[in-house]
N, C-alpha and C. Protein backbone atom coordinates (compact mmCIF):
# COMPACT_ATOMS: atom_id res chain seq x y z
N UNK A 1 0.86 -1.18 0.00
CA UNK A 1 0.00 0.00 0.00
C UNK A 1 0.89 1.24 0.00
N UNK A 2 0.70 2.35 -0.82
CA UNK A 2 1.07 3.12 -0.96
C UNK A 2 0.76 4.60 -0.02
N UNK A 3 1.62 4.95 1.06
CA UNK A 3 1.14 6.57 1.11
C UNK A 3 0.62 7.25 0.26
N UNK A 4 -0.68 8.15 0.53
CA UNK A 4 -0.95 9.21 -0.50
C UNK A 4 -1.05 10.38 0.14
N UNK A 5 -0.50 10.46 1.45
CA UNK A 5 -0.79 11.69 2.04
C UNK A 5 1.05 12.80 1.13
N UNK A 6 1.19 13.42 1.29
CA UNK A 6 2.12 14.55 0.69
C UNK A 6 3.76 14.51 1.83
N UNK A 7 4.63 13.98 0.77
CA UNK A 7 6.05 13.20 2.31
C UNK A 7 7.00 14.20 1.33
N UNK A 8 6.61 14.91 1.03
CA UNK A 8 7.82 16.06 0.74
C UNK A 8 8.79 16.42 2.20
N UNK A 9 10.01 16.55 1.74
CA UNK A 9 10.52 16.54 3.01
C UNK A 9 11.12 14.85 3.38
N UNK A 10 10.66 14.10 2.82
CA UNK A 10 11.28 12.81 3.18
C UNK A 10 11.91 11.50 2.04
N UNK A 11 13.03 10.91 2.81
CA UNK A 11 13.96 10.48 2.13
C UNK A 11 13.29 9.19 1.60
N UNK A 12 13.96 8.86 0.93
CA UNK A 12 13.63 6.94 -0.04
C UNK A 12 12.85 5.94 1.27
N UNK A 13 14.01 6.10 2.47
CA UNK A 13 14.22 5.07 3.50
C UNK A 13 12.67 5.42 4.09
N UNK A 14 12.58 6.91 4.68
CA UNK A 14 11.75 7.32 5.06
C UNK A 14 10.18 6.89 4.77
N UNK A 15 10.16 7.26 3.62
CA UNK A 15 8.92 7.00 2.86
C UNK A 15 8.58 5.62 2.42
N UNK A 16 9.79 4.43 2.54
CA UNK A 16 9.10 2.61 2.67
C UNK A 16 9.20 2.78 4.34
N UNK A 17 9.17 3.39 5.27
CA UNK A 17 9.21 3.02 6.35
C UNK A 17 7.96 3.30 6.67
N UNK A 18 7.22 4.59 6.46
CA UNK A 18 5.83 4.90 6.21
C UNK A 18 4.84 4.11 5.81
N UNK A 19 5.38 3.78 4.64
CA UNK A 19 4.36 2.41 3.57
C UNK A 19 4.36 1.21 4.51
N UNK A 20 5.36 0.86 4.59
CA UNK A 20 5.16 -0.70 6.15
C UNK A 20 4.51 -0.29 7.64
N UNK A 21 4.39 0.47 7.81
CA UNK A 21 3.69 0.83 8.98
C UNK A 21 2.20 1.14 8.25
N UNK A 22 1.52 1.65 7.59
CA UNK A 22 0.11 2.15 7.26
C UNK A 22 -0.11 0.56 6.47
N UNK A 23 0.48 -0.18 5.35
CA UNK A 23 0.55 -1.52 5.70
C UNK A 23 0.50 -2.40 6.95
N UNK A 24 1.06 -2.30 7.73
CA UNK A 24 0.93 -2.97 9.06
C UNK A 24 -0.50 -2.45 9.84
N UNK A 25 -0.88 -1.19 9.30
CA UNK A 25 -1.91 -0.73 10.41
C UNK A 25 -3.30 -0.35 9.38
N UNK A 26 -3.11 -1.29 8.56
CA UNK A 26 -3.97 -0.67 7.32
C UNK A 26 -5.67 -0.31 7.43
N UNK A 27 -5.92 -1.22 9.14
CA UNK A 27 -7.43 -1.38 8.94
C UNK A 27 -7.73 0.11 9.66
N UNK A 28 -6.39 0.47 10.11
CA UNK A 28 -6.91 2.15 10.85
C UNK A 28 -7.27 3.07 9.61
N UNK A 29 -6.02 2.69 8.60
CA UNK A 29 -6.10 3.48 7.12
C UNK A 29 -7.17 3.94 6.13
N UNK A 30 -7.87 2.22 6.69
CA UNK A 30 -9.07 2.64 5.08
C UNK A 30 -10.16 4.00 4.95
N UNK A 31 -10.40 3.66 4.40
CA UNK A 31 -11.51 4.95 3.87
C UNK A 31 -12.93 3.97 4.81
N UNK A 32 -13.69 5.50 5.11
CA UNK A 32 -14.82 4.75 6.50
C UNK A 32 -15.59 4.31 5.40
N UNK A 33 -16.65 3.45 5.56
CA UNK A 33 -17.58 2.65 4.82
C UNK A 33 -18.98 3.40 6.06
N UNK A 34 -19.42 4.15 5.84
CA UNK A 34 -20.53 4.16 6.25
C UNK A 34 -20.57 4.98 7.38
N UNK A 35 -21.70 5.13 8.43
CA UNK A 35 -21.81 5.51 9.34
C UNK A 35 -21.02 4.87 10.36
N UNK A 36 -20.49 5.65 11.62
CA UNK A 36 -19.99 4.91 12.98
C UNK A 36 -21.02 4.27 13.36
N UNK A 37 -20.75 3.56 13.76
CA UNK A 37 -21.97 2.58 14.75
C UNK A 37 -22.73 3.09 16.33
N UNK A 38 -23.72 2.87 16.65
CA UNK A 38 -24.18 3.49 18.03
C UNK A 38 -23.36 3.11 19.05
N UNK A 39 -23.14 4.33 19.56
CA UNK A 39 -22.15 4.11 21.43
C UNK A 39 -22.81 3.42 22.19
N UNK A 40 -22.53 2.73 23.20
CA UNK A 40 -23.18 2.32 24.00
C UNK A 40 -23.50 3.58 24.91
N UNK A 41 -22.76 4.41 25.60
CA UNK A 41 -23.09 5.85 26.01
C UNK A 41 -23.19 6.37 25.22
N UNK A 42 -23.87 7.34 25.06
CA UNK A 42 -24.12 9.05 24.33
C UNK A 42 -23.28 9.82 25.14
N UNK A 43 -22.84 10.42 24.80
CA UNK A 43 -22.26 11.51 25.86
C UNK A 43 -23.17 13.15 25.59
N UNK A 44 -24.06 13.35 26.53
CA UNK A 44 -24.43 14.63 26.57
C UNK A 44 -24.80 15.11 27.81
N UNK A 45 -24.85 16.57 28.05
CA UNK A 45 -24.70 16.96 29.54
C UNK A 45 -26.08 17.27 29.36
N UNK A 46 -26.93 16.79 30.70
CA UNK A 46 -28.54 17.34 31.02
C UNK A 46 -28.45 18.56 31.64
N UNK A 47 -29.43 19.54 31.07
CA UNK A 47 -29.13 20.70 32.00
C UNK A 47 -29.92 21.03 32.88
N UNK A 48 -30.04 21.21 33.83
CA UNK A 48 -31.02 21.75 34.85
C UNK A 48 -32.27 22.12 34.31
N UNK A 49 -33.33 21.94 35.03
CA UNK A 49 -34.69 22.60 34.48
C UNK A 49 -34.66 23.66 34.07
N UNK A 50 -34.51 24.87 35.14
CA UNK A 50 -34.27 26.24 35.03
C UNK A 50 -33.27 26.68 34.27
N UNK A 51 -32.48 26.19 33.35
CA UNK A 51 -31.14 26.68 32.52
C UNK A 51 -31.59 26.45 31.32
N UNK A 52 -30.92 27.77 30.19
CA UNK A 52 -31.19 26.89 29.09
C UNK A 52 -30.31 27.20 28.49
N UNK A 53 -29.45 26.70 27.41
CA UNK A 53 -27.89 26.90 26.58
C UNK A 53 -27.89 28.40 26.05
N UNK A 54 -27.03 28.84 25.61
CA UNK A 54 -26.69 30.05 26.35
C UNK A 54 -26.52 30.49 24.60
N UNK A 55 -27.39 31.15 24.17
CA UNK A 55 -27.33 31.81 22.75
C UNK A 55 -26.33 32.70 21.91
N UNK A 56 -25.12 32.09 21.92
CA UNK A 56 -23.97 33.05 21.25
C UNK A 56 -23.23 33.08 20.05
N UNK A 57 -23.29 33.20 19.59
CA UNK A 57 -22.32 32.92 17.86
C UNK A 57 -21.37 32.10 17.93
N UNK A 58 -20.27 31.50 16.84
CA UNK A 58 -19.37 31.34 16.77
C UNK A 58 -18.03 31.97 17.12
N UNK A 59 -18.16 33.10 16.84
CA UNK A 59 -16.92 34.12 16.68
C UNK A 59 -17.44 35.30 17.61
N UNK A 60 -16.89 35.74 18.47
CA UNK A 60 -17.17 35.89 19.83
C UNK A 60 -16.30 37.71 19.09
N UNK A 61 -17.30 38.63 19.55
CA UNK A 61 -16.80 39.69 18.98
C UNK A 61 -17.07 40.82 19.71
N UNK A 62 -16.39 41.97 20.36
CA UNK A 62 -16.85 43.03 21.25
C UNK A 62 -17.63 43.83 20.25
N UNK A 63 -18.36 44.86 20.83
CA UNK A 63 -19.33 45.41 20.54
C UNK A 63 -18.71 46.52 19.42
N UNK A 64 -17.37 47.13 19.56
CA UNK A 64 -16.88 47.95 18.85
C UNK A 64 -16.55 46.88 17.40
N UNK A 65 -15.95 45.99 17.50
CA UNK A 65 -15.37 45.30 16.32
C UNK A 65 -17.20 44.90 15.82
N UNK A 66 -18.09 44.08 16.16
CA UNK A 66 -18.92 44.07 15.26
C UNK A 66 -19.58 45.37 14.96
N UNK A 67 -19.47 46.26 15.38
CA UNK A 67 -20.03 47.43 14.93
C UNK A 67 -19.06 47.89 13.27
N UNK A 68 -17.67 47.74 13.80
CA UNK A 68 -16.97 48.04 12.75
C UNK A 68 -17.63 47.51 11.64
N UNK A 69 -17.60 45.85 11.37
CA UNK A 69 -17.55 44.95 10.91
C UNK A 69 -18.77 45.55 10.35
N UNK A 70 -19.92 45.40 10.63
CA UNK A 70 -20.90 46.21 9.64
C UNK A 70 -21.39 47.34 9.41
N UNK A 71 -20.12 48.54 10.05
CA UNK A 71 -19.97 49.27 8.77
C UNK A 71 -19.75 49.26 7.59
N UNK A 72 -18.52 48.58 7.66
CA UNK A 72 -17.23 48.07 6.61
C UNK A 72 -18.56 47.22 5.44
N UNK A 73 -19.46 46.12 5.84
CA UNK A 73 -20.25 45.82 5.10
C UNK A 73 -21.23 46.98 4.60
N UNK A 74 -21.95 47.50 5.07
CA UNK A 74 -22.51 48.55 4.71
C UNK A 74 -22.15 49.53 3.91
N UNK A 75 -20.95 50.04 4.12
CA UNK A 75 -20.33 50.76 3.03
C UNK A 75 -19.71 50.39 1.43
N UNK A 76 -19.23 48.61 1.98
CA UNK A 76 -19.32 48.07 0.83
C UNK A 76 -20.45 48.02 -0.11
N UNK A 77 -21.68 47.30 0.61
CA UNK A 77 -23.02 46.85 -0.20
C UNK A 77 -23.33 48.70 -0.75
N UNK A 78 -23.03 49.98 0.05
CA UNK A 78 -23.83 50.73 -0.67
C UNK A 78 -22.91 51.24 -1.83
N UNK A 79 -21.49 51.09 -2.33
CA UNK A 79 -20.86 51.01 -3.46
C UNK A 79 -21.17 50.02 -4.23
N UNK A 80 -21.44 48.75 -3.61
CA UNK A 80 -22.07 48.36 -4.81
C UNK A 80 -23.86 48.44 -5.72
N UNK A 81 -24.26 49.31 -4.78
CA UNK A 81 -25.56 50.14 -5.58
C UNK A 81 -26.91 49.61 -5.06
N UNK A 82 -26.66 48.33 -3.58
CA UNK A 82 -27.15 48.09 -2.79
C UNK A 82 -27.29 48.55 -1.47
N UNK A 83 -28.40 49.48 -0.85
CA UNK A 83 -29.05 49.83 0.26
C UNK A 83 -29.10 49.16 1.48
N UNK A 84 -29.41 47.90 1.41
CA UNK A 84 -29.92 47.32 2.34
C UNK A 84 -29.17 46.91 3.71
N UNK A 85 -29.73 47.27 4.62
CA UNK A 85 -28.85 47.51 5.97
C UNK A 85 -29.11 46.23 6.40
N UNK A 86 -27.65 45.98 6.72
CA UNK A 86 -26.70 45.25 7.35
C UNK A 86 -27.20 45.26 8.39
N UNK A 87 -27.37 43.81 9.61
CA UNK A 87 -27.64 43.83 11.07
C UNK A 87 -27.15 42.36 11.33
C-alpha cells in the first residue's frame, strides 16, 4: 500500500518506512464505509430545568469590532448600488 498523504521533506528510507507501517496498520487506514456505529453511552450533559444553553455565535466579537464589521459591510453593499442595511 502506498502513502498518498504529501512526504515532501522525506527520504527513499523514510517514505518505505511509512508504507510498512500504514501496511501494518492498514485497517486504521481505510476509507470509512458508512456511518460509525451506536455508542453504548451518548455523551451529553442534562441541563437543569431552570437553565437553558446560552445563545452566542461562533466568533465571539466586542461590541466595537462588530459594529466596525458592519460598517465596513454597509459601506461596501452601498458602493455596490445596494441599500440594504446590514444587522
Amino acid at each position: 500500500m502506498e502513502v498518498k498523504a504529501s512526504l515532501e521533506g522525506c527520504n527513499k528510507e523514510q517514505k518505505q518506512q511509512l508504507d510498512k507501517l500504514v501496511e501494518a496498520y492498514k485497517e486504521v487506514f481505510q476509507e470509512p464505509k458508512g456511518l460509525p456505529l451506536k455508542r453504548e453511552v451518548e455523551h451529553k450533559r442534562k441541563l437543569l430545568p431552570k437553565y437553558t444553553l446560552p445563545n452566542i455565535g461562533l466568533y465571539h466579537q466586542s461590541l466595537l469590532e462588530a459594529d466596525e464589521v458592519n460598517r465596513q459591510l454597509q459601506h461596501s453593499s452601498d458602493r455596490n448600488g445596494k441599500t440594504n442595511e446590514v444587522k
